[in-house]
Protein backbone atom coordinates (compact mmCIF):
# COMPACT_ATOMS: atom_id res chain seq x y z
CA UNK A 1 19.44 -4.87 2.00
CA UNK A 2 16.23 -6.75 0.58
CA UNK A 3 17.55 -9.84 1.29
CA UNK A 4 17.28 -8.52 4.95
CA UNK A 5 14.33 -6.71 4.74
CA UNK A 6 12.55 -10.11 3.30
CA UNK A 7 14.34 -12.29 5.89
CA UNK A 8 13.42 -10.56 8.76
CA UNK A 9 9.86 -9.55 7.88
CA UNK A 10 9.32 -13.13 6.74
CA UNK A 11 10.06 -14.03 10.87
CA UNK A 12 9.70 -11.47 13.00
CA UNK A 13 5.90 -10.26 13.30
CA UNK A 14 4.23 -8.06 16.25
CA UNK A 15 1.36 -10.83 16.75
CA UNK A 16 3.55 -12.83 18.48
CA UNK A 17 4.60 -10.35 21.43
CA UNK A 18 1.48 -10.50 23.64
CA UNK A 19 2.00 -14.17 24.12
CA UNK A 20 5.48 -13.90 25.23
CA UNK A 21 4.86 -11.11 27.44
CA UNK A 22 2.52 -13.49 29.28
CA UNK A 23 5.86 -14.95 31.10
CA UNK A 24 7.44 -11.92 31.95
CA UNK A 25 11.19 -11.30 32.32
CA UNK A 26 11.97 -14.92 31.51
CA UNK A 27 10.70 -14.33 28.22
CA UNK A 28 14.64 -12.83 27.50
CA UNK A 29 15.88 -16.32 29.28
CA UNK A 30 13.43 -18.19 26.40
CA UNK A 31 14.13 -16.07 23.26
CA UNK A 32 18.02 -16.19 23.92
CA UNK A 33 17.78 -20.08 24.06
CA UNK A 34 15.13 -20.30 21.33
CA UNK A 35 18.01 -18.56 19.48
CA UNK A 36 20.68 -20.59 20.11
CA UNK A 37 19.04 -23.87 19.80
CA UNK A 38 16.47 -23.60 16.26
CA UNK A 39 17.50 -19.86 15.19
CA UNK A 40 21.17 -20.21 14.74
CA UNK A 41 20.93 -23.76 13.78
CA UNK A 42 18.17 -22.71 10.96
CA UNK A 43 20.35 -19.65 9.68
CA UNK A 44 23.25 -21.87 9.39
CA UNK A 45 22.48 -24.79 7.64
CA UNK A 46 19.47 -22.93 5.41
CA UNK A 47 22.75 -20.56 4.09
CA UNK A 48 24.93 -23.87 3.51
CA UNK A 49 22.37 -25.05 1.51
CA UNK A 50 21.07 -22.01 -0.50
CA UNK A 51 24.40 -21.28 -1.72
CA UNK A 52 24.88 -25.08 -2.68
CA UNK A 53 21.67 -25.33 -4.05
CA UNK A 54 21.01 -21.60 -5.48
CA UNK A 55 18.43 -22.78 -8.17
CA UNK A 56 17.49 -26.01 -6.20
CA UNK A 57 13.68 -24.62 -5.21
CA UNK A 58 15.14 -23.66 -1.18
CA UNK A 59 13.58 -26.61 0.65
CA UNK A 60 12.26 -28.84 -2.46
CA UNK A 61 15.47 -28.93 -3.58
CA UNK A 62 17.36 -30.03 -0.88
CA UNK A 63 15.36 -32.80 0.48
CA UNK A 64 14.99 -33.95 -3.35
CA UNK A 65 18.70 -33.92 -3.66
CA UNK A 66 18.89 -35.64 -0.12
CA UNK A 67 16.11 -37.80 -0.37
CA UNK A 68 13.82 -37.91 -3.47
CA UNK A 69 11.02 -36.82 -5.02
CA UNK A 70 8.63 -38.04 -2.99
CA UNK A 71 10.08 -36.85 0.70
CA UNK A 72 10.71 -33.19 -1.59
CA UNK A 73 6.90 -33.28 -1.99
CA UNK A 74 5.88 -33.89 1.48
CA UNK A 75 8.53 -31.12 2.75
CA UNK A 76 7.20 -28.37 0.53
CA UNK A 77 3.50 -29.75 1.36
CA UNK A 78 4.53 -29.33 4.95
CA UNK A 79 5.81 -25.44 3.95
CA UNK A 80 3.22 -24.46 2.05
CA UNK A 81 0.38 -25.65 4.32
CA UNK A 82 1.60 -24.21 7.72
CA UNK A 83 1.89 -20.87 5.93
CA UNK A 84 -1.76 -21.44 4.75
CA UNK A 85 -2.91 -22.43 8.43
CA UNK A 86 -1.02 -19.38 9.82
CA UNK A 87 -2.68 -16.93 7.24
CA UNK A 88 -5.53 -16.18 9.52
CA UNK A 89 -4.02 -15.66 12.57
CA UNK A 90 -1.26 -12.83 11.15
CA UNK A 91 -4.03 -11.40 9.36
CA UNK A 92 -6.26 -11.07 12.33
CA UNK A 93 -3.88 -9.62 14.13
CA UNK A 94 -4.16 -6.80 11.28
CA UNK A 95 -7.75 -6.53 11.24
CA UNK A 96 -7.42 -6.24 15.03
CA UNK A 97 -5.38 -3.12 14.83
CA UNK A 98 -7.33 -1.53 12.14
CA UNK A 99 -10.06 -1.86 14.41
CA UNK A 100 -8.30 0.90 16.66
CA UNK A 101 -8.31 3.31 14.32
CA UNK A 102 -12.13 2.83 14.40
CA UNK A 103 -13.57 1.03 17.27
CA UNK A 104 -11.56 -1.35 19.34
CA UNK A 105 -14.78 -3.50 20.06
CA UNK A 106 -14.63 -4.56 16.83
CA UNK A 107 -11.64 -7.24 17.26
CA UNK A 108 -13.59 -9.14 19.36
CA UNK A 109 -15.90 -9.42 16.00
CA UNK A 110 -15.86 -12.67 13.89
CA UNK A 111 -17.66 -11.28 11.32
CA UNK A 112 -15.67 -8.21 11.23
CA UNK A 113 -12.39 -10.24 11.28
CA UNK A 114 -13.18 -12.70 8.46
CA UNK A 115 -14.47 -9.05 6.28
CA UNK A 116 -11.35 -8.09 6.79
CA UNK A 117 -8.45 -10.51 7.11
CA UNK A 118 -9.94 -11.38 3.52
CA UNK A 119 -9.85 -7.99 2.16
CA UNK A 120 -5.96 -7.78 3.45
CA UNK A 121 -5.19 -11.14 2.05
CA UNK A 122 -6.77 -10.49 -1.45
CA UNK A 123 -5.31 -6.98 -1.41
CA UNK A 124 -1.68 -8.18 -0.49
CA UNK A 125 -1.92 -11.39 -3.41
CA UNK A 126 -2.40 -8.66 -5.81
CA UNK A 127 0.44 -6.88 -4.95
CA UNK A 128 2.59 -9.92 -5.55
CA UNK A 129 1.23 -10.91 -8.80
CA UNK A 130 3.36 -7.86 -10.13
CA UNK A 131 6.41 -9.60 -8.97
CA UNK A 132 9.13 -10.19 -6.56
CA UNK A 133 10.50 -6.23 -6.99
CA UNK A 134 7.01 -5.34 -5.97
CA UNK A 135 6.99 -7.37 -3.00
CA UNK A 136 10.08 -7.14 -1.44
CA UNK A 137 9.26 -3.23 -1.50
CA UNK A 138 6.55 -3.75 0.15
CA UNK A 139 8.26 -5.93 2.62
CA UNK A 140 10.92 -2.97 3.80
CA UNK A 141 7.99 -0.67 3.89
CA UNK A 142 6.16 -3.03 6.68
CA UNK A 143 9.30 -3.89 8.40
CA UNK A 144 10.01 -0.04 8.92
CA UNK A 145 6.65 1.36 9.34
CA UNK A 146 4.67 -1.25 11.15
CA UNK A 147 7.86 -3.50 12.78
CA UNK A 148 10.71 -1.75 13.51
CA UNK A 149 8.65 2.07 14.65
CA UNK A 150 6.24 0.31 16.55
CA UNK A 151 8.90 -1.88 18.73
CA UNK A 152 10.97 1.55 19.05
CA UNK A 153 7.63 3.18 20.49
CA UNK A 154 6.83 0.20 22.41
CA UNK A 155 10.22 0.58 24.30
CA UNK A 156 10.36 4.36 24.96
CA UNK A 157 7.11 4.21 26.04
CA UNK A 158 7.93 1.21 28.57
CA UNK A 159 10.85 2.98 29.64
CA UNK A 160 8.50 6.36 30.42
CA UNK A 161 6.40 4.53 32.35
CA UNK A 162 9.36 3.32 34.44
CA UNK A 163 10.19 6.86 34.42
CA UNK A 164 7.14 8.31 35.74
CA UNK A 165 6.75 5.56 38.83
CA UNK A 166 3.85 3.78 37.12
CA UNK A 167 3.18 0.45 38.94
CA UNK A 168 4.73 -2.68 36.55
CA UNK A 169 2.57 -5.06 35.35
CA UNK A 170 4.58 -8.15 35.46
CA UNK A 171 3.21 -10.17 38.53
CA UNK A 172 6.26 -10.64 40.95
CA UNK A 173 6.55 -14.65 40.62
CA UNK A 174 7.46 -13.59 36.97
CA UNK A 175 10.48 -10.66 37.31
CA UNK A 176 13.36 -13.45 38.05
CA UNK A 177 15.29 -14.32 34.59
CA UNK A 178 14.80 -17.89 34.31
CA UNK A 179 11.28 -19.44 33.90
CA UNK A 180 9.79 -21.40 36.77
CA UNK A 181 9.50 -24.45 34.36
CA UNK A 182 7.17 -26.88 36.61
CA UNK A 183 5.91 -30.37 35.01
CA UNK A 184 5.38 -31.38 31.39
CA UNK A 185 3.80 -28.05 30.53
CA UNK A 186 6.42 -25.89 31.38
CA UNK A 187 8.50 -27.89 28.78
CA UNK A 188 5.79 -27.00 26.25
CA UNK A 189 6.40 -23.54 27.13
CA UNK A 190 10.09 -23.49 26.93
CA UNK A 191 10.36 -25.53 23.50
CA UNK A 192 7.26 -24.38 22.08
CA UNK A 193 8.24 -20.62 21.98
CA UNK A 194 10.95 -21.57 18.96
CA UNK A 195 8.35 -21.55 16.18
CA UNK A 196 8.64 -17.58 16.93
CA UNK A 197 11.92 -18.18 14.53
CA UNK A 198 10.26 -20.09 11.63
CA UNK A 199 11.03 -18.93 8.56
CA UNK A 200 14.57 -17.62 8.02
CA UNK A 201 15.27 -20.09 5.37
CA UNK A 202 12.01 -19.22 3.01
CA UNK A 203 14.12 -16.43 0.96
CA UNK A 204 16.80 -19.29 0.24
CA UNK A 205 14.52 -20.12 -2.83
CA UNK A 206 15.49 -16.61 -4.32
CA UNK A 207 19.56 -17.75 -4.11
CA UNK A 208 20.31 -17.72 -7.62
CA UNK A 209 19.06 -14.27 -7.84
CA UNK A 210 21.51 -12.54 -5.34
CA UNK A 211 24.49 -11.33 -6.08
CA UNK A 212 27.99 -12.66 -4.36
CA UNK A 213 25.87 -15.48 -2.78
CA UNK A 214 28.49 -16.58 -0.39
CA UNK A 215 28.71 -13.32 1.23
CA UNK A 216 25.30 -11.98 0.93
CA UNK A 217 22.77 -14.65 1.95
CA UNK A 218 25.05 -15.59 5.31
CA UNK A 219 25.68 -11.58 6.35
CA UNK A 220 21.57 -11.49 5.34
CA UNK A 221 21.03 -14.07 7.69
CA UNK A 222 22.98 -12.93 10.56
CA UNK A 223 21.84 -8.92 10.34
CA UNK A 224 18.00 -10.30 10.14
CA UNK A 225 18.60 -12.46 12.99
CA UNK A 226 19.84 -9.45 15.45
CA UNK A 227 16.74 -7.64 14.38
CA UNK A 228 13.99 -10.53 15.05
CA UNK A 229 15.58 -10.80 18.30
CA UNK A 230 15.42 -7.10 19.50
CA UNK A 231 12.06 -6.70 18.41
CA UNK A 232 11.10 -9.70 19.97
CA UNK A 233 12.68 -9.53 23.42
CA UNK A 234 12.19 -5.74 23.82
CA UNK A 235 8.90 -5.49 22.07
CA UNK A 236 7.24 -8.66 24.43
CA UNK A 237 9.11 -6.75 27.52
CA UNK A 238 7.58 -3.23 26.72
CA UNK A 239 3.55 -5.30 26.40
CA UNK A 240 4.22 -6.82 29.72
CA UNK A 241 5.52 -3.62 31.68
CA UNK A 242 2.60 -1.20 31.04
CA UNK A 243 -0.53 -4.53 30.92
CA UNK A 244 -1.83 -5.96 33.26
CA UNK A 245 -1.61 -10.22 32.57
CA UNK A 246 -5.58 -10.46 32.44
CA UNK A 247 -5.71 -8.05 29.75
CA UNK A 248 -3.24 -9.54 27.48
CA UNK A 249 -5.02 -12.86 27.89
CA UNK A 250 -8.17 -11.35 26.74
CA UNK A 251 -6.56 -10.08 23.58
CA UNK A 252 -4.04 -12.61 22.14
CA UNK A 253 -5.23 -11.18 18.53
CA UNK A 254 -4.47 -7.94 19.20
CA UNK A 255 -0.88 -7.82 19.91
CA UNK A 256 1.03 -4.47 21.43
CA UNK A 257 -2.41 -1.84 20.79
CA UNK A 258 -3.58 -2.81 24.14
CA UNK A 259 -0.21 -1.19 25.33
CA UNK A 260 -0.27 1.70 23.68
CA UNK A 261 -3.71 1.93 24.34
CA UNK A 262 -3.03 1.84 27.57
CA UNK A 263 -0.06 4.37 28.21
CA UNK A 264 -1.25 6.37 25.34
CA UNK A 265 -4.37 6.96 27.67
CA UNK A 266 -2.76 7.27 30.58
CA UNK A 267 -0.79 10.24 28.88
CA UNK A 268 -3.67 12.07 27.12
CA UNK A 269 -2.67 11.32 23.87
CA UNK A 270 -5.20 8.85 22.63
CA UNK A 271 -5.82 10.45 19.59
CA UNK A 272 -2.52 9.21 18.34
CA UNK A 273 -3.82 5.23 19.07
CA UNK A 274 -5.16 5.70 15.26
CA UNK A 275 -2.16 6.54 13.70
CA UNK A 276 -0.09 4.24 15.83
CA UNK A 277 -2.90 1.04 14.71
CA UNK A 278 -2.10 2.25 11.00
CA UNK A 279 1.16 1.57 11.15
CA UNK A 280 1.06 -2.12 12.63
CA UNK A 281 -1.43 -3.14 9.91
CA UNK A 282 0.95 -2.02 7.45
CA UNK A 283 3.09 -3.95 8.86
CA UNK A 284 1.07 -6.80 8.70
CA UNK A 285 1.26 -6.20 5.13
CA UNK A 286 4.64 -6.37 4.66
CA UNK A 287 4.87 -9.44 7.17
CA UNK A 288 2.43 -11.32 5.33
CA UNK A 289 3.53 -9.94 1.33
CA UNK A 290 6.70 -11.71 2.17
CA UNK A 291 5.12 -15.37 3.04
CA UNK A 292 3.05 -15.40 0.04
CA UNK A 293 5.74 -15.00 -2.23
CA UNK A 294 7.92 -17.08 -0.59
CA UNK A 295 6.86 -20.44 -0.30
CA UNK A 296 5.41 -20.68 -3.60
CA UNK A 297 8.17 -20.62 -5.48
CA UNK A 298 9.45 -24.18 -3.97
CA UNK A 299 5.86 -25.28 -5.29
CA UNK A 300 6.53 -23.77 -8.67
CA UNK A 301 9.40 -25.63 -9.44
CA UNK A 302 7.75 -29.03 -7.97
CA UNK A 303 5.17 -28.63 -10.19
CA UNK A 304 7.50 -27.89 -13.35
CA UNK A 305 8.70 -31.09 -12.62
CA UNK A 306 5.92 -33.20 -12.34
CA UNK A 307 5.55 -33.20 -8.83
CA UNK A 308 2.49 -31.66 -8.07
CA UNK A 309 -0.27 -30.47 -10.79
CA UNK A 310 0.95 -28.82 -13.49
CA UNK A 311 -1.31 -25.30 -13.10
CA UNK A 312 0.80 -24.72 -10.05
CA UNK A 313 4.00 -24.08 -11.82
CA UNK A 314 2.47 -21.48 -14.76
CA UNK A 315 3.59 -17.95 -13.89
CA UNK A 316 2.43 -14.92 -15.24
CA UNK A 317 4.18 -11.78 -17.28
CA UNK A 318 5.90 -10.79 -14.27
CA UNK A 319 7.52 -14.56 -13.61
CA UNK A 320 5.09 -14.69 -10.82
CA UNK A 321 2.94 -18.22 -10.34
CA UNK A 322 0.00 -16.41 -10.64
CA UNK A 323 -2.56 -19.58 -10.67
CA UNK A 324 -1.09 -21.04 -7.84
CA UNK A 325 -1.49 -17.51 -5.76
CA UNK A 326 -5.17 -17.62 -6.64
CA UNK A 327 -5.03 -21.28 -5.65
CA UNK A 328 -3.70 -20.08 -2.25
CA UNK A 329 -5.89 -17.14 -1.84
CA UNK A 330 -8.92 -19.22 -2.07
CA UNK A 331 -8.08 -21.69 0.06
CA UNK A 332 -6.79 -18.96 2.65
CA UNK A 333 -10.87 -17.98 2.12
CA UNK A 334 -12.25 -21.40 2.94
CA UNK A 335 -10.23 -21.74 6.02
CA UNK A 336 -10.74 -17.82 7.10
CA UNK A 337 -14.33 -18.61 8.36
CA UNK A 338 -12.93 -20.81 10.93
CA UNK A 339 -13.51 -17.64 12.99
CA UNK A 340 -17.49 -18.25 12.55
CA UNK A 341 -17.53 -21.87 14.33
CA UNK A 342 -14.73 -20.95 16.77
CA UNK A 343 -16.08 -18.05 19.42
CA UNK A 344 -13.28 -16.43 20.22
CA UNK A 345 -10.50 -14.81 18.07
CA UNK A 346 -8.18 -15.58 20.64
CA UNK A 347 -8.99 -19.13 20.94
CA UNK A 348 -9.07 -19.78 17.08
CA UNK A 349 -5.74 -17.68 17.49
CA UNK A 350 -4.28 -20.36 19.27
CA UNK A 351 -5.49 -23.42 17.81
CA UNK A 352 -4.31 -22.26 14.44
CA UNK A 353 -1.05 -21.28 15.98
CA UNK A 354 -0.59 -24.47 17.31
CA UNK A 355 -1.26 -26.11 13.94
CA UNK A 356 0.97 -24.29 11.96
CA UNK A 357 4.05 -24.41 13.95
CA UNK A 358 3.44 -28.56 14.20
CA UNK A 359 3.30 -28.98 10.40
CA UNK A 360 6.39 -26.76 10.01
CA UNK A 361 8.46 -28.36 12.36
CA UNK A 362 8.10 -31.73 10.21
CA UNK A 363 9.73 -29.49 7.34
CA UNK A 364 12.84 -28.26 9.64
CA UNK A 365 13.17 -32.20 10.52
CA UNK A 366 13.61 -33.06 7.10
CA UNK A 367 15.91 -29.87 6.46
CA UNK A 368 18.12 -30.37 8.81
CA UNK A 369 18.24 -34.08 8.15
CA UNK A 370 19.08 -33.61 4.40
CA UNK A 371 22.15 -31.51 4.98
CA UNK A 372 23.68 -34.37 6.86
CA UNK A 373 22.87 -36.61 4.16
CA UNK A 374 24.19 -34.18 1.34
CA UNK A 375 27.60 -33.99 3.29
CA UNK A 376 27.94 -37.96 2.57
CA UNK A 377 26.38 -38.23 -1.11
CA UNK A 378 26.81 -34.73 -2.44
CA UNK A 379 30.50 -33.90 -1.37
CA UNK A 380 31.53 -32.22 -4.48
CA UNK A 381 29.28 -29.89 -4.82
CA UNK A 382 30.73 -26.72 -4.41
CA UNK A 383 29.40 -25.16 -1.01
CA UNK A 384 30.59 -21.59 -0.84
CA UNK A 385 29.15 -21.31 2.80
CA UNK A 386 29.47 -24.04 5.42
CA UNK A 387 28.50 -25.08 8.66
CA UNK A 388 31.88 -24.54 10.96
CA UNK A 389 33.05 -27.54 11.96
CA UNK A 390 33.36 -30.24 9.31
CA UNK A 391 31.20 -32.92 9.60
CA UNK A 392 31.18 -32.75 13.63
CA UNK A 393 29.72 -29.45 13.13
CA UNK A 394 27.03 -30.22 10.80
CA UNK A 395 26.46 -33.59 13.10
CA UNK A 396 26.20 -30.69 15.87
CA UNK A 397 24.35 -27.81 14.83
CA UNK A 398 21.63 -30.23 12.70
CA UNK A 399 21.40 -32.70 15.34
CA UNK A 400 19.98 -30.18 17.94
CA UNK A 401 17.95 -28.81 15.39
CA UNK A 402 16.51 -32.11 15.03
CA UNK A 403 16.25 -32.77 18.29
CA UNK A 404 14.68 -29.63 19.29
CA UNK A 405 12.28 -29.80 16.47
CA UNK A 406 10.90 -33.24 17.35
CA UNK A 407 10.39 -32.81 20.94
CA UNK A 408 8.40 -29.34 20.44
CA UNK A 409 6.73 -31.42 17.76
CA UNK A 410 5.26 -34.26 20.22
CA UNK A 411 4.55 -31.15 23.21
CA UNK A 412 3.33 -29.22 20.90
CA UNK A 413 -0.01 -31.50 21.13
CA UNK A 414 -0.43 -30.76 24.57
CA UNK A 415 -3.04 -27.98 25.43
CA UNK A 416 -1.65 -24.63 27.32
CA UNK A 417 -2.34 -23.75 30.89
CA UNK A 418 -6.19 -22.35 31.81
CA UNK A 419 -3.76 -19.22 33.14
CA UNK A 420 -2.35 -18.52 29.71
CA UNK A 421 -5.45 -19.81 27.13
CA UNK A 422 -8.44 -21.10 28.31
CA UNK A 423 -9.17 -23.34 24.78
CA UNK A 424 -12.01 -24.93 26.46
CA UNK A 425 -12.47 -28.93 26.68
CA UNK A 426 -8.51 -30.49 26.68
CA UNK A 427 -9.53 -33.42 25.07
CA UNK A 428 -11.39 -31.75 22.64
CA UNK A 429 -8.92 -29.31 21.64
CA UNK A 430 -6.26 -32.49 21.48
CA UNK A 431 -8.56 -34.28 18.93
CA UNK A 432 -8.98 -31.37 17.07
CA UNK A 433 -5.49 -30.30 16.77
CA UNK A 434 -3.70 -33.94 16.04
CA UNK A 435 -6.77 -34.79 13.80
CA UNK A 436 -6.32 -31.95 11.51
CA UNK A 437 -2.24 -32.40 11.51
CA UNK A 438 -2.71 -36.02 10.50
CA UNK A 439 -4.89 -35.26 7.88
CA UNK A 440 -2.13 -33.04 6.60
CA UNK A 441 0.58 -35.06 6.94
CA UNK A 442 -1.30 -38.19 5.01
CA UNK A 443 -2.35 -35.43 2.09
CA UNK A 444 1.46 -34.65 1.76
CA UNK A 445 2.56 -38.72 1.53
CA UNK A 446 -0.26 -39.45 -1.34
CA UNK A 447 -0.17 -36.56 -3.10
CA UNK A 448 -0.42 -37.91 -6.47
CA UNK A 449 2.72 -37.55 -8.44
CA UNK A 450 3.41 -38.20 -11.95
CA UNK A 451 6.03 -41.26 -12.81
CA UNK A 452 7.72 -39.46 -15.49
CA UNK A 453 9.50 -36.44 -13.97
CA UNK A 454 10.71 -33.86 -16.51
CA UNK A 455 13.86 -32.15 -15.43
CA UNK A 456 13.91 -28.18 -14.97
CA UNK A 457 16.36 -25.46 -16.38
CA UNK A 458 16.78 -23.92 -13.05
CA UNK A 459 17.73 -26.91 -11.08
CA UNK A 460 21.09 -27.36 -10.34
């Protein structure tokens, strides 16, 4: 049941909704695909390879085993840093909903938001330097509390507001099932939407430590994956009943408090907006508990082996890589005051978005790409979960997770509609965007390494 709990907090996250409620009823249509084409595809192979490789490092180990040391470095580079990049926006999302229980103005605040995406961010490392135990409480806490009660209240109140006559907010070009996908950019929109399922294979690094393996991690996988997409498709339905487009594009940051905001004023109950905002920051917490746990343990056992600094693999009393969560925290701080140079939360929203779901899906290219490869030159290792299908299915199921990870890669660089995001300047926001994922990329191939490598006790 943790294994869930961490699996679908470590996906599934409220900030996400307002920007799929943007499109309406075809935002079913997109999820449905998105979960066919990357989500499935993900859960698969990521559970063929965690029960392979149960003390491989999740992603480290499998490109290492597939390809080497050096393409293992720039995979858990590429892991580690869109996590970083994503920090912000997850935690702004938070500080956004806090600000209900206060005063809503205040998420339009940059100085507010950095005050307090840090304090979250500090608050939730220190609860994971006691340990994985620790965190993965926290984790079912947030998914409960601030996930799973907040997209139950988001649907009973959309389905009141049906109830009671109240005029629907979805404009009427968007209430048909399929998307009206015109030119380039509605590509971006219908491939783009998948980084919504990033993440399911993050908990593989914790394989050795779950009992019954090749029962556990694939039923995990499969159990989280119904809950990401409920909340997802009903949550992002509920936002776009009860507000109005214009509002949601004012408040990407905010998530669903504009909608209960909204009904919960309509209905003469906004006294209960605080409690409500309370329980999505918690969530937060739990959402964002899980990814800095996570990742960090493929960089632990890099760095154990000599490929990446040393300080990153010491861990503290509680087997927790204590440095290297510091290391993360402060870097987390650097990039937080973003939110001074950039306006507007919700454009800085995007942009970082944008970047994190590009470097990511240069990891899932290289996952998917190294369990092909380990079919060939690792065929004795004993997989107790595989793909279906023999090598056509892992040809299958990896190739379209190749192929749908590249070309949201190369659209991803294309700026959204003025209707959805106004990010200012195109050109502008191109540079800035494929200038900063280039610089990432080219840290991740030179990352010095050191020629010896010592081998580790919990490799495989």
């Amino acid at each position: 049941m943790l294994l869930v709990a961490m699996n679908a907090s470590v996906i599934v996250g409220l900030e996400g909704l307002p920007e799929m409620a943007l499109y309406g009823v075809p935002l079913i249509f997109l999820f449905l695909i998105g979960a066919v084409a990357f989500l499935i595809p993900v859960g698969l192979v990521s559970s063929e390879l965690a029960v392979g490789w149960p003390g491989g490092g999740g992603v480290y180990g499998w490109v290492d085993s597939a390809f080497g040391r050096r393409a293992a470095v720039v995979a858990v580079w590429c892991q580690w840093v869109q996590i970083l990049v994503w920090y912000p926006t997850a935690l702004t999302f938070g500080a956004a909903s806090i600000a209900y229980i206060f005063n809503p103005a205040l998420a339009a605040n940059p100085y507010y938001n950095v005050v307090v995406v840090l304090g979250i961010f500090w608050t939730v490392t220190l609860i994971n330097l006691r340990g994985l135990k620790t965190s993965s409480s926290v984790a079912s806490i947030g998914l409960v509390l601030g996930t799973i009660l907040p997209t139950l209240l988001v649907i009973l109140f959309a389905v009141i507001w049906l109830a009671d006559g109240k005029p629907i907010a979805i404009p009427e070009e968007n209430r048909g099932f399929f998307p009206k996908l015109e030119g380039i950019r509605g590509l971006v929109l219908a491939v783009g939407m998948i980084t919504f399922y990033s993440g399911l294979e993050v908990n593989a690094v914790h394989g050795s430590r779950v009992n019954k393996p090749r029962r556990t991690i694939p039923l995990a996988m499969v159990v989280s994956a119904g809950i990401v997409l409920t909340v997802y498709i009903f949550g992002s339905l509920g936002i776009a009943i009860i507000v109005p487009r214009e509002e949601i594009q004012q408040s990407l940051n905010v998530g669903p408090m504009e909608m209960f905001k909204t009904f919960l004023n309509a209905h003469g109950m906004s006294m209960i907006s605080p409690i409500l905002a309370a329980c999505v920051a918690i969530g937060v917490l739990g959402h964002v508990s899980t990814w800095v746990i996570g990742p960090t343990e493929s960089i632990r056992r890099a760095a154990l082996r000599r490929d990446l600094p040393a300080i990153m693999g010491k861990t503290n009393a509680n087997g927790v890589p204590g440095p290297l969560l510091i290391i993360q925290a402060l870097i987390v701080t650097t990039m937080t005051f973003a939110f001074f140079v950039m306006g507007s939360p919700s454009i800085a929203f995007v942009v970082l978005t944008v970047l994190s779901g590009t470097v990511y899906l240069v990891m899932y290219i290289m996952m998917f790409a190294a369990a092909i490869r380990l079919r060939y030159s690792k065929p004795n290792i004993e997989r107790h979960f595989e793909v279906p299908g023999g090598m056509i299915g892992i040809w299958l199921i990896s190739g379209v997770g190749i192929l749908i990870s590249t070309i949201a890669l190369f659209l991803s660089f294309i700026p959204p509609e003025v209707e959805q995001v106004d990010v200012g300047n195109p050109y502008i926001y191109v540079a800035l965007v494929a200038g900063i994922f280039t610089i990432i990329m080219l840290i991740g191939l030179f990352i010095p390494i050191h020629p010896e490598r010592l081998p580790s006790q919990e490799d495989s």
